[in-house]
PDB file of N, CA and C in Angstrom:
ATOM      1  N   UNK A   1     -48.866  79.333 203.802  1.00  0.00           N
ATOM      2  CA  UNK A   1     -49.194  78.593 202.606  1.00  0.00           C
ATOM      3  C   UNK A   1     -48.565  77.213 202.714  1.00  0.00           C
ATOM      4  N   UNK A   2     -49.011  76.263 202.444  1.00  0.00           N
ATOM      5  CA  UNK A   2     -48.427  74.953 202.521  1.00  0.00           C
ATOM      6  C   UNK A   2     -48.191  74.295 201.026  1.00  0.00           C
ATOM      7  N   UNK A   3     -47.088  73.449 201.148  1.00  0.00           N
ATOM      8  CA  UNK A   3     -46.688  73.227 200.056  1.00  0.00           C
ATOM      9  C   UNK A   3     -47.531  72.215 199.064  1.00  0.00           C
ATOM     10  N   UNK A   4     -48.389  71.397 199.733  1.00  0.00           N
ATOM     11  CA  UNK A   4     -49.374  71.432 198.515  1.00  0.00           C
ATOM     12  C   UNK A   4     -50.437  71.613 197.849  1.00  0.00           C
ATOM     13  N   UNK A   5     -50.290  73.242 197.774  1.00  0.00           N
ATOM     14  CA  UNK A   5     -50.837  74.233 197.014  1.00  0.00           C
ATOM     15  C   UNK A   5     -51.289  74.261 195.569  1.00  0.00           C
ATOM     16  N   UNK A   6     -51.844  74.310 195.120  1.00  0.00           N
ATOM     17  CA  UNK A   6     -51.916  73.630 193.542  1.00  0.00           C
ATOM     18  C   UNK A   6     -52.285  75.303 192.862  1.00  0.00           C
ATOM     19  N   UNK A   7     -51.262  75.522 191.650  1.00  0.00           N
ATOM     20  CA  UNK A   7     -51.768  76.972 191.480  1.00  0.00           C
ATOM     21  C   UNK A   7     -52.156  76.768 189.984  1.00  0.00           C
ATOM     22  N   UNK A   8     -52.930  77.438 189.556  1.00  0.00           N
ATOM     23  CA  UNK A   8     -53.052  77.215 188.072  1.00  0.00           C
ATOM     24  C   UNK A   8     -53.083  78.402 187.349  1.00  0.00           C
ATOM     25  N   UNK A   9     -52.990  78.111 186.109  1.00  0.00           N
ATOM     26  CA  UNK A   9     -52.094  79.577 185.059  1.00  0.00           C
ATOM     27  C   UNK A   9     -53.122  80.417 185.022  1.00  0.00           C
ATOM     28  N   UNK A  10     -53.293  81.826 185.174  1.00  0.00           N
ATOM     29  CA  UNK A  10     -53.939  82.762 184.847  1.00  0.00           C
ATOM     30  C   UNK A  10     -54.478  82.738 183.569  1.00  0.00           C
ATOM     31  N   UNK A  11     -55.673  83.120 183.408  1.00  0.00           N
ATOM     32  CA  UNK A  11     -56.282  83.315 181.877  1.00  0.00           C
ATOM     33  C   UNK A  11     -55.078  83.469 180.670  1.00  0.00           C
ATOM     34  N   UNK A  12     -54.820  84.973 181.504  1.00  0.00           N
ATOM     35  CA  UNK A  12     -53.568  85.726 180.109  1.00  0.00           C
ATOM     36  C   UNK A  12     -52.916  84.870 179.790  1.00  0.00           C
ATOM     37  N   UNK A  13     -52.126  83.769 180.709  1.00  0.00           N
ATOM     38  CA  UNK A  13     -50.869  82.849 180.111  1.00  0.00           C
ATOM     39  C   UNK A  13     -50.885  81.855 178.979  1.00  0.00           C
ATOM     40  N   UNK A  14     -52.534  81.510 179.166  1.00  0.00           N
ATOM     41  CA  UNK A  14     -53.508  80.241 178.023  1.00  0.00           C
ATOM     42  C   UNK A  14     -53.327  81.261 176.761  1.00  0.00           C
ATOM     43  N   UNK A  15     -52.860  80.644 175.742  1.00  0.00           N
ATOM     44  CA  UNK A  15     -52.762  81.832 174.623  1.00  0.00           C
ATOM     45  C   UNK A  15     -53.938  81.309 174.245  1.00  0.00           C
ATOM     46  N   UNK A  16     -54.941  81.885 173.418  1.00  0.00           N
ATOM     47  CA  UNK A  16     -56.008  81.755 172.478  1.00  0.00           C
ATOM     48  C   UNK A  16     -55.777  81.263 171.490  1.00  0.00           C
ATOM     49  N   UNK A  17     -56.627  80.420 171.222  1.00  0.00           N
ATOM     50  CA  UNK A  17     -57.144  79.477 169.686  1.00  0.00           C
ATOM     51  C   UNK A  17     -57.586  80.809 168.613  1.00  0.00           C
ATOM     52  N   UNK A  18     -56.551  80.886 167.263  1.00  0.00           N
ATOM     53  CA  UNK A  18     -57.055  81.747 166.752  1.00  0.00           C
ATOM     54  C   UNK A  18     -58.808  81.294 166.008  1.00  0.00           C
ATOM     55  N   UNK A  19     -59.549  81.851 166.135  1.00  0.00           N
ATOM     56  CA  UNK A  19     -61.016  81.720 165.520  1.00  0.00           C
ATOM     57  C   UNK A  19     -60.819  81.625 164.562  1.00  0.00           C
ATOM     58  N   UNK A  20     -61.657  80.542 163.771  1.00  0.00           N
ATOM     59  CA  UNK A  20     -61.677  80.089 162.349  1.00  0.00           C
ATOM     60  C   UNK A  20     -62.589  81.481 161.969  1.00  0.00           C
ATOM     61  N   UNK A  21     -62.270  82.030 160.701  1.00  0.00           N
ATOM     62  CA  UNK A  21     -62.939  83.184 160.280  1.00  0.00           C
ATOM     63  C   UNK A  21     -64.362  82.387 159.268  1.00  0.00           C
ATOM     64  N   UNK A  22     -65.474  82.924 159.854  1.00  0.00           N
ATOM     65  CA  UNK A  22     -66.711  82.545 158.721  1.00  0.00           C
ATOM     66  C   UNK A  22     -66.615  83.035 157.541  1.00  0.00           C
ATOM     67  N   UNK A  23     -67.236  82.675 156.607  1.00  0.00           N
ATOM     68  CA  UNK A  23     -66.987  83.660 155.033  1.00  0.00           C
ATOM     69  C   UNK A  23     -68.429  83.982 155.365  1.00  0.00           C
ATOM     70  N   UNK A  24     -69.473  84.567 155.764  1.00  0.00           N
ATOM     71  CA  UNK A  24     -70.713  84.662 155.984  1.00  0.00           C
ATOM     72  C   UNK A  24     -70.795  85.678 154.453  1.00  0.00           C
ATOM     73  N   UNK A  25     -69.860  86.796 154.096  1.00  0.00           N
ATOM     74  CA  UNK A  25     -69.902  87.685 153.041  1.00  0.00           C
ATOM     75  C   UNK A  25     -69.946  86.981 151.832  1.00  0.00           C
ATOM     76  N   UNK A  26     -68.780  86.513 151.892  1.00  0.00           N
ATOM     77  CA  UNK A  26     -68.268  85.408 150.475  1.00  0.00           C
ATOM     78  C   UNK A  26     -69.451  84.724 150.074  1.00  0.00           C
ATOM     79  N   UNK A  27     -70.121  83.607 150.988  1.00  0.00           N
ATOM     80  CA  UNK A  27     -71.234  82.791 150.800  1.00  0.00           C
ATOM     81  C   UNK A  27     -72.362  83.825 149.934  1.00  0.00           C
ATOM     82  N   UNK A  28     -72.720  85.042 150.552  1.00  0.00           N
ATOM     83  CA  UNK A  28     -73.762  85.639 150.546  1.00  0.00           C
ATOM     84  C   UNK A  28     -73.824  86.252 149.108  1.00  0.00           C
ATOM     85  N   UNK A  29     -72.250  86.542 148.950  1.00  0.00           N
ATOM     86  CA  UNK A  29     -71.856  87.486 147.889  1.00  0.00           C
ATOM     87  C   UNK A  29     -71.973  86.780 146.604  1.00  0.00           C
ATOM     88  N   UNK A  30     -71.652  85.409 146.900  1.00  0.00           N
ATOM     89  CA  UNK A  30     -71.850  84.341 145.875  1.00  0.00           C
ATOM     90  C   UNK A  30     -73.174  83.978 145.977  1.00  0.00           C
ATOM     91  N   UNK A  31     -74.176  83.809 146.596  1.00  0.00           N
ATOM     92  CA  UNK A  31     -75.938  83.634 146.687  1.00  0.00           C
ATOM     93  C   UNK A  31     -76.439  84.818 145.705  1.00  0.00           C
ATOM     94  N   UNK A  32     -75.838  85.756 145.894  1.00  0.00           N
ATOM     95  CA  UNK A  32     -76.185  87.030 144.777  1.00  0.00           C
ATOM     96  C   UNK A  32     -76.119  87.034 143.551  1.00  0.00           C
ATOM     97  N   UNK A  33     -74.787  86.301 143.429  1.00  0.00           N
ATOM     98  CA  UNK A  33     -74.009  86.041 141.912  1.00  0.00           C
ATOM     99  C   UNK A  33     -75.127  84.941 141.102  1.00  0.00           C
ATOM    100  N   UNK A  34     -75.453  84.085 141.704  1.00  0.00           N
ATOM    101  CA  UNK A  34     -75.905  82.857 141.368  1.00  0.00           C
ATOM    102  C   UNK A  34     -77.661  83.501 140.946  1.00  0.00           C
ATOM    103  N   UNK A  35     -78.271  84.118 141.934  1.00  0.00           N
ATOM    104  CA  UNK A  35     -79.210  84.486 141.729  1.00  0.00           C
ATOM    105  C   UNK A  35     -79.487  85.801 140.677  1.00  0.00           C
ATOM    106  N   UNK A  36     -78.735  86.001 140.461  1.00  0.00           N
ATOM    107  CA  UNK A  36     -78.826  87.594 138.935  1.00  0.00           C
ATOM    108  C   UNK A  36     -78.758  86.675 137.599  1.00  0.00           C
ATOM    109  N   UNK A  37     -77.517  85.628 137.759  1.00  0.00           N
ATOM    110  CA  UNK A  37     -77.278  84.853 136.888  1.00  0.00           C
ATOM    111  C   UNK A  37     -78.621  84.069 136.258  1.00  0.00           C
ATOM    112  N   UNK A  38     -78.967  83.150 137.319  1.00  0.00           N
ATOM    113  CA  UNK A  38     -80.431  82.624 137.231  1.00  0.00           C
ATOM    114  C   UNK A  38     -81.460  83.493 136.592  1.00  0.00           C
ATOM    115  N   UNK A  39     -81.561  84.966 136.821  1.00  0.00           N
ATOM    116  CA  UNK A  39     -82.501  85.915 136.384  1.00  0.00           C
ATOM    117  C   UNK A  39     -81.997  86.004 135.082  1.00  0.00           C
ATOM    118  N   UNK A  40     -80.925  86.483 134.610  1.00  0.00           N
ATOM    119  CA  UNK A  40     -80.680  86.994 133.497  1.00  0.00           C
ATOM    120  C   UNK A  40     -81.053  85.830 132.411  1.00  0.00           C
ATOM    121  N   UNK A  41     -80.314  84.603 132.998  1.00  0.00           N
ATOM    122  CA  UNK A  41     -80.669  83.576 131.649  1.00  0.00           C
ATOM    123  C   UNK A  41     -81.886  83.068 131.802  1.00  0.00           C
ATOM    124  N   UNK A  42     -83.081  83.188 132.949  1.00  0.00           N
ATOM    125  CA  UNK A  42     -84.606  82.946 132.600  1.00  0.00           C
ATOM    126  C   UNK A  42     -84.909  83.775 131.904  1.00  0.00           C
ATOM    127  N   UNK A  43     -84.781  85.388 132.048  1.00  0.00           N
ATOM    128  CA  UNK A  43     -85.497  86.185 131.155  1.00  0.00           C
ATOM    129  C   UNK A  43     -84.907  85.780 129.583  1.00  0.00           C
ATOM    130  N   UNK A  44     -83.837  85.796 129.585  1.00  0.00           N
ATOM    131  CA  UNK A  44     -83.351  85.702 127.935  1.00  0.00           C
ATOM    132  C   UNK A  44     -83.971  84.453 127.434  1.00  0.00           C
ATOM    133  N   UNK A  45     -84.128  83.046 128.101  1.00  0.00           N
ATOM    134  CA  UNK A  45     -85.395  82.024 127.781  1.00  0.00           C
ATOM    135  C   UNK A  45     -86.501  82.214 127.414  1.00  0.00           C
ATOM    136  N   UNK A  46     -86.879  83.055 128.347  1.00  0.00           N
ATOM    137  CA  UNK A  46     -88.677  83.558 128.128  1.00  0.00           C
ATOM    138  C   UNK A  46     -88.205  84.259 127.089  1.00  0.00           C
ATOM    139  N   UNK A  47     -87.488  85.106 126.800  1.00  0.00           N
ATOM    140  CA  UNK A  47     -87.820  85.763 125.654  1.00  0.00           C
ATOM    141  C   UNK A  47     -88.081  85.175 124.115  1.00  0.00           C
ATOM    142  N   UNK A  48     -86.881  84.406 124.309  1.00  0.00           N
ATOM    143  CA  UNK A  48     -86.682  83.318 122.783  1.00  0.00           C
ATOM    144  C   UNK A  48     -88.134  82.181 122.697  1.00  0.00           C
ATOM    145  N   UNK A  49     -88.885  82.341 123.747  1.00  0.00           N
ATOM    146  CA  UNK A  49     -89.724  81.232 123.878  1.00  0.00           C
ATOM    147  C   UNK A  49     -91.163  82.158 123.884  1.00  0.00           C
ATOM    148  N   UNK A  50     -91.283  83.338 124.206  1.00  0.00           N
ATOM    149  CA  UNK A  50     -92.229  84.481 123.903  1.00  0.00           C
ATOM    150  C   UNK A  50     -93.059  84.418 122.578  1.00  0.00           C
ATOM    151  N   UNK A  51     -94.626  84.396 122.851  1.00  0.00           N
ATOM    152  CA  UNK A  51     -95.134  84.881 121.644  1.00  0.00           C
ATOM    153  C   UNK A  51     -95.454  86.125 121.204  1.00  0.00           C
ATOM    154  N   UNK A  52     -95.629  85.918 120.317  1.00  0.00           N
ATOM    155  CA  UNK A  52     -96.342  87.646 119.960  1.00  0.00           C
ATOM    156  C   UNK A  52     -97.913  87.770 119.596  1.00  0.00           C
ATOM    157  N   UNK A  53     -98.257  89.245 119.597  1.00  0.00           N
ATOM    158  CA  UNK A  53     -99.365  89.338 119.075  1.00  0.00           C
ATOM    159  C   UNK A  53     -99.750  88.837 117.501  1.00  0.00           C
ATOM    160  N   UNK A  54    -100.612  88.014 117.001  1.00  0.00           N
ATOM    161  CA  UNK A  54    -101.030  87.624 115.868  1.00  0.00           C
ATOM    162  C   UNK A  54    -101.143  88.562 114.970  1.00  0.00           C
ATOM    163  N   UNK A  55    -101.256  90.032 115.351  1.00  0.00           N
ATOM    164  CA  UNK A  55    -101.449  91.258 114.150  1.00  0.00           C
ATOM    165  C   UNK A  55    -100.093  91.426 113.604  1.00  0.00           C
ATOM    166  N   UNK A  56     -99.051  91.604 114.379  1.00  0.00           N
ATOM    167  CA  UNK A  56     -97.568  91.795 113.835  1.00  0.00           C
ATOM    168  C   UNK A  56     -97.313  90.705 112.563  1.00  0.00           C
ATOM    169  N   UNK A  57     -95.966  91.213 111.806  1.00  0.00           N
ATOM    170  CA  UNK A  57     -95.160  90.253 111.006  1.00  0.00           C
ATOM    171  C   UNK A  57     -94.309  89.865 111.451  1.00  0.00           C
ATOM    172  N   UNK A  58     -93.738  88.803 111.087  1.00  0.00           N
ATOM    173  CA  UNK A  58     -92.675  88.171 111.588  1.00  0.00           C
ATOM    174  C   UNK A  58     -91.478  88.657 111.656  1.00  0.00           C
ATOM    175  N   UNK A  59     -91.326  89.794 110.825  1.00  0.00           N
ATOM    176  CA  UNK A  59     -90.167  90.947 111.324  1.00  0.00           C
ATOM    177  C   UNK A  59     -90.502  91.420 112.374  1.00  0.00           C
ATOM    178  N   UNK A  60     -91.625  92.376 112.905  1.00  0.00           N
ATOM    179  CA  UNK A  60     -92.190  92.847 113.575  1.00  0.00           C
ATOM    180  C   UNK A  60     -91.551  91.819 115.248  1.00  0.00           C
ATOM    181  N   UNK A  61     -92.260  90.809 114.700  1.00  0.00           N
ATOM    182  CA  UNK A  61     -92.462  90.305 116.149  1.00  0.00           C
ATOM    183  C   UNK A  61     -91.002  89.571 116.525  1.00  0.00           C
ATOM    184  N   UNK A  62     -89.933  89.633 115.176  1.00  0.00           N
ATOM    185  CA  UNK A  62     -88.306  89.392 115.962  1.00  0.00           C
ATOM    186  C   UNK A  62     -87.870  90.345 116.543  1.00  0.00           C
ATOM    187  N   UNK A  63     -88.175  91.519 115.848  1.00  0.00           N
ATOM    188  CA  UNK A  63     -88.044  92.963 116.316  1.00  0.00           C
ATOM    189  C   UNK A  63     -88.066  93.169 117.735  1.00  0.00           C
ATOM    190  N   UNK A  64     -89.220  92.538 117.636  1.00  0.00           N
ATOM    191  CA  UNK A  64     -90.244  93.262 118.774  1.00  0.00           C
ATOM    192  C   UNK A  64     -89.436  92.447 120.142  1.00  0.00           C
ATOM    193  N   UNK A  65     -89.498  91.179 119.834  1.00  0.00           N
ATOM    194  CA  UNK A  65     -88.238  90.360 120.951  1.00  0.00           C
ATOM    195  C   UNK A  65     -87.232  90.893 121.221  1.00  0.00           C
ATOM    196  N   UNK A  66     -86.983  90.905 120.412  1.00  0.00           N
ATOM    197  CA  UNK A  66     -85.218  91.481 120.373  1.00  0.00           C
ATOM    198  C   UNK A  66     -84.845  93.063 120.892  1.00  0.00           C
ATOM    199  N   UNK A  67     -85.665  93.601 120.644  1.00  0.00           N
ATOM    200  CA  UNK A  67     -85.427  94.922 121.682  1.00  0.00           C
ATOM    201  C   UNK A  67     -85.791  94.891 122.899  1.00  0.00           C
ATOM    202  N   UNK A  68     -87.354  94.146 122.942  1.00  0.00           N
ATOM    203  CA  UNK A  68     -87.629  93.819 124.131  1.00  0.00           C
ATOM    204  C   UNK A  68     -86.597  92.846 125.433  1.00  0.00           C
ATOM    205  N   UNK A  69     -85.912  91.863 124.635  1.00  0.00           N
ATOM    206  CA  UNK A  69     -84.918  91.216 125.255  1.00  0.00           C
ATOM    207  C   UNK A  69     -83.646  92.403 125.649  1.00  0.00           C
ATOM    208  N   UNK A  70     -83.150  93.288 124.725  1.00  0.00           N
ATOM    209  CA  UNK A  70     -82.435  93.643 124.556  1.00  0.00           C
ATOM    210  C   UNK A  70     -82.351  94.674 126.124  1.00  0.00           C
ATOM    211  N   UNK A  71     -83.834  95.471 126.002  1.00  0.00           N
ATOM    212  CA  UNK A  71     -84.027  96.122 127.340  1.00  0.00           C
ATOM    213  C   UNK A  71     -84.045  95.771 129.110  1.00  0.00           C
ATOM    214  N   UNK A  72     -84.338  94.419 128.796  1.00  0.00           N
ATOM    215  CA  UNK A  72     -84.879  93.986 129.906  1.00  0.00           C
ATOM    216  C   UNK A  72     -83.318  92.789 130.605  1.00  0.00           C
ATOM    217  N   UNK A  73     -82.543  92.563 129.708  1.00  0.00           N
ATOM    218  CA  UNK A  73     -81.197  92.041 129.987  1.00  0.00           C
ATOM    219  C   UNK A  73     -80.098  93.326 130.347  1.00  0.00           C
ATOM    220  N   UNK A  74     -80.566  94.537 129.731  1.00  0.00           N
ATOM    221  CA  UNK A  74     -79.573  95.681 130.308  1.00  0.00           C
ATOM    222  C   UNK A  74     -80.040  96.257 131.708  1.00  0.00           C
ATOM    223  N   UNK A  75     -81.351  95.855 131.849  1.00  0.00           N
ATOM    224  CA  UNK A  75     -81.874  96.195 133.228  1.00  0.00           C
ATOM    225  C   UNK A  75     -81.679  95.437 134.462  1.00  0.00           C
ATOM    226  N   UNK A  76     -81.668  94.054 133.918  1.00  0.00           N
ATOM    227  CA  UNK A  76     -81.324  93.458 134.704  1.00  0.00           C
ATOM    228  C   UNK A  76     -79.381  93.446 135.157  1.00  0.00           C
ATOM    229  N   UNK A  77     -78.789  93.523 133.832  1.00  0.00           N
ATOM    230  CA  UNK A  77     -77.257  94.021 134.176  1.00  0.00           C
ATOM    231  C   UNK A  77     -76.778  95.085 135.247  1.00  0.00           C
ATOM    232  N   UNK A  78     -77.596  96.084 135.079  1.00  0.00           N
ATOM    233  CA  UNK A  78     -77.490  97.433 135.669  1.00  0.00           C
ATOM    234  C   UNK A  78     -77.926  97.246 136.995  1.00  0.00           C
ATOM    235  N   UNK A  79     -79.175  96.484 137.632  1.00  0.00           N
ATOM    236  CA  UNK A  79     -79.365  96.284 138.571  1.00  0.00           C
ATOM    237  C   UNK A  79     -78.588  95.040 139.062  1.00  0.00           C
ATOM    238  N   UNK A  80     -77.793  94.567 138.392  1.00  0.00           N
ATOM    239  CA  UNK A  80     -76.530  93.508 139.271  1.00  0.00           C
ATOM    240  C   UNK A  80     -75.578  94.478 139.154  1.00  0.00           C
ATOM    241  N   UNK A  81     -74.835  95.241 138.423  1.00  0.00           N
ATOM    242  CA  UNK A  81     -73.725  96.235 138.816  1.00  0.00           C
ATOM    243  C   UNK A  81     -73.980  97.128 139.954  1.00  0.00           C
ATOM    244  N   UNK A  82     -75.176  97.064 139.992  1.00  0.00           N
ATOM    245  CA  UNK A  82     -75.556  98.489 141.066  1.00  0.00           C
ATOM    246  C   UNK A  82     -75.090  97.200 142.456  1.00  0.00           C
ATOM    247  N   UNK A  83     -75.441  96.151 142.550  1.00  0.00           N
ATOM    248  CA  UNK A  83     -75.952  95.955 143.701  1.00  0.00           C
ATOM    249  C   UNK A  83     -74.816  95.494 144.124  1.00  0.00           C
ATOM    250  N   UNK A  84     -73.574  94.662 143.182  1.00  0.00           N
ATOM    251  CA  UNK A  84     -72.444  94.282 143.526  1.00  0.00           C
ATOM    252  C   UNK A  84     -71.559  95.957 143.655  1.00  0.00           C
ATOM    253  N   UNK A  85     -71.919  97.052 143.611  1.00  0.00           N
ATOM    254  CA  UNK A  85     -71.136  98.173 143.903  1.00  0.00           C
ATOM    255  C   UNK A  85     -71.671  98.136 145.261  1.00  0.00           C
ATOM    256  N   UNK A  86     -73.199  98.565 146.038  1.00  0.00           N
ATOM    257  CA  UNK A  86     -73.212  98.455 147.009  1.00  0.00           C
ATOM    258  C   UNK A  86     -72.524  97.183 148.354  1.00  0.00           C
ATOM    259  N   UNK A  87     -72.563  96.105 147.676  1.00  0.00           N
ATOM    260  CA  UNK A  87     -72.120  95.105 148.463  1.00  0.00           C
ATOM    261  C   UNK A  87     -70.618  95.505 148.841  1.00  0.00           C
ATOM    262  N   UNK A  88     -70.082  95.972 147.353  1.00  0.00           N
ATOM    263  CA  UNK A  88     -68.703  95.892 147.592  1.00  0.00           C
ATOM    264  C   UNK A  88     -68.058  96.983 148.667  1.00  0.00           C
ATOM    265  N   UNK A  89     -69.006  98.254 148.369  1.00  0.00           N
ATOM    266  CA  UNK A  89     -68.795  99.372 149.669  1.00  0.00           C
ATOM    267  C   UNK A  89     -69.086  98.421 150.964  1.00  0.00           C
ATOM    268  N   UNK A  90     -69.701  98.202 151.339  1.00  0.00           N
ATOM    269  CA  UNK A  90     -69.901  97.443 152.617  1.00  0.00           C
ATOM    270  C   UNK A  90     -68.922  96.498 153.082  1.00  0.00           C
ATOM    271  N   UNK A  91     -68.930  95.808 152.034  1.00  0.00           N
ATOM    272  CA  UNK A  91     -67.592  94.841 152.898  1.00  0.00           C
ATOM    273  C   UNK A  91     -66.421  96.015 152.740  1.00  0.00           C
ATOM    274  N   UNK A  92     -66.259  96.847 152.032  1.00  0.00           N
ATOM    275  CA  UNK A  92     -65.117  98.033 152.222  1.00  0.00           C
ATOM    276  C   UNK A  92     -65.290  98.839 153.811  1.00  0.00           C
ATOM    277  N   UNK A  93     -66.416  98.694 154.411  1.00  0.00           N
ATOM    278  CA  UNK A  93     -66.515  99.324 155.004  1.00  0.00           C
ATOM    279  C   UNK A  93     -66.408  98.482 156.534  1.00  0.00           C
ATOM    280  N   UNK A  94     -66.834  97.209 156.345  1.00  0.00           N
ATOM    281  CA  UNK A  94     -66.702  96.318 156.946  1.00  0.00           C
ATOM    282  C   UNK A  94     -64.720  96.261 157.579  1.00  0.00           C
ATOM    283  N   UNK A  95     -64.217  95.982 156.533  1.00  0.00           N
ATOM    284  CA  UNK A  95     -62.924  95.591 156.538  1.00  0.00           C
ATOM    285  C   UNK A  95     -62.218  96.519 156.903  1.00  0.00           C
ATOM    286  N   UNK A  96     -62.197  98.065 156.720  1.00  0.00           N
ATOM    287  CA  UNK A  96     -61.786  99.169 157.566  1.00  0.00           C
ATOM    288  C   UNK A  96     -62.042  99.114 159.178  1.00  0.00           C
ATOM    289  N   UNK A  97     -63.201  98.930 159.314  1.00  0.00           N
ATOM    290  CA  UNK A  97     -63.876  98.880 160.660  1.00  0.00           C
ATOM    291  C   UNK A  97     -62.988  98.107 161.179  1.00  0.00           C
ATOM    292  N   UNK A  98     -62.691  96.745 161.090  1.00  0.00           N
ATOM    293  CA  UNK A  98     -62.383  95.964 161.748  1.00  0.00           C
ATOM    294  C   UNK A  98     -60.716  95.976 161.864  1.00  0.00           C
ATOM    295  N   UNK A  99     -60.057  96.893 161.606  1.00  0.00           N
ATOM    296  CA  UNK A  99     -58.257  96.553 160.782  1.00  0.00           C
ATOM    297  C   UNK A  99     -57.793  97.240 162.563  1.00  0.00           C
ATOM    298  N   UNK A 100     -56.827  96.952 162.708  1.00  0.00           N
ATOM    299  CA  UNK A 100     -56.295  97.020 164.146  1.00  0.00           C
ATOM    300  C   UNK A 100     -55.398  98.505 163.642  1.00  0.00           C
ATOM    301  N   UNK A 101     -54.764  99.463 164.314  1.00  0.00           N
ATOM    302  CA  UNK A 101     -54.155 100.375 164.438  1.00  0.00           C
ATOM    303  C   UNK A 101     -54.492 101.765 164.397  1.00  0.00           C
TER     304      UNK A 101
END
């Protein structure tokens, strides 16, 4: 071997750049939020802005909103609780997966 040999550091010795972590979940989880939100307060718009049939009375047809709103804002609630429970298992399941030991 002659002395000018030039040796350079093995992979292992270069320590690694820790990786910036993506929020790809967070982003997504918040695209969800934003979009139920958007749903819930169009429907409750349309509703207040809804006509009715001309045969009803005007009790009738607040009535008739107002339950109708009433149903269709708990449906839409229920289908954002449902979906933020599934999300939330997943990233639960996500974050197990990935835990070192």
């Amino acid at each position: 071997m002659s002395e000018n040999t030039i040796t350079t550091p093995a992979v292992a010795d270069v320590p690694a750049k820790p990786r910036k972590r993506k929020r790809i979940f967070m982003w997504f989880f918040l695209a969800v939020q934003a979009i139920f939100i958007a749903w819930l307060v169009s429907g409750i718009v349309s509703v207040s802005h809804g006509t009715c049939d001309p045969s009803l009375t005007a009790n009738a047809c607040t009535a008739t909103k107002e339950i109708g709103g009433g149903i269709g804002a708990a449906l839409i609630i229920g289908l954002w609780v449902a979906a933020d429970v599934i999300l939330g298992i997943g990233r639960l399941i996500v974050v197990f997966a990935r835990r070192k030991g």
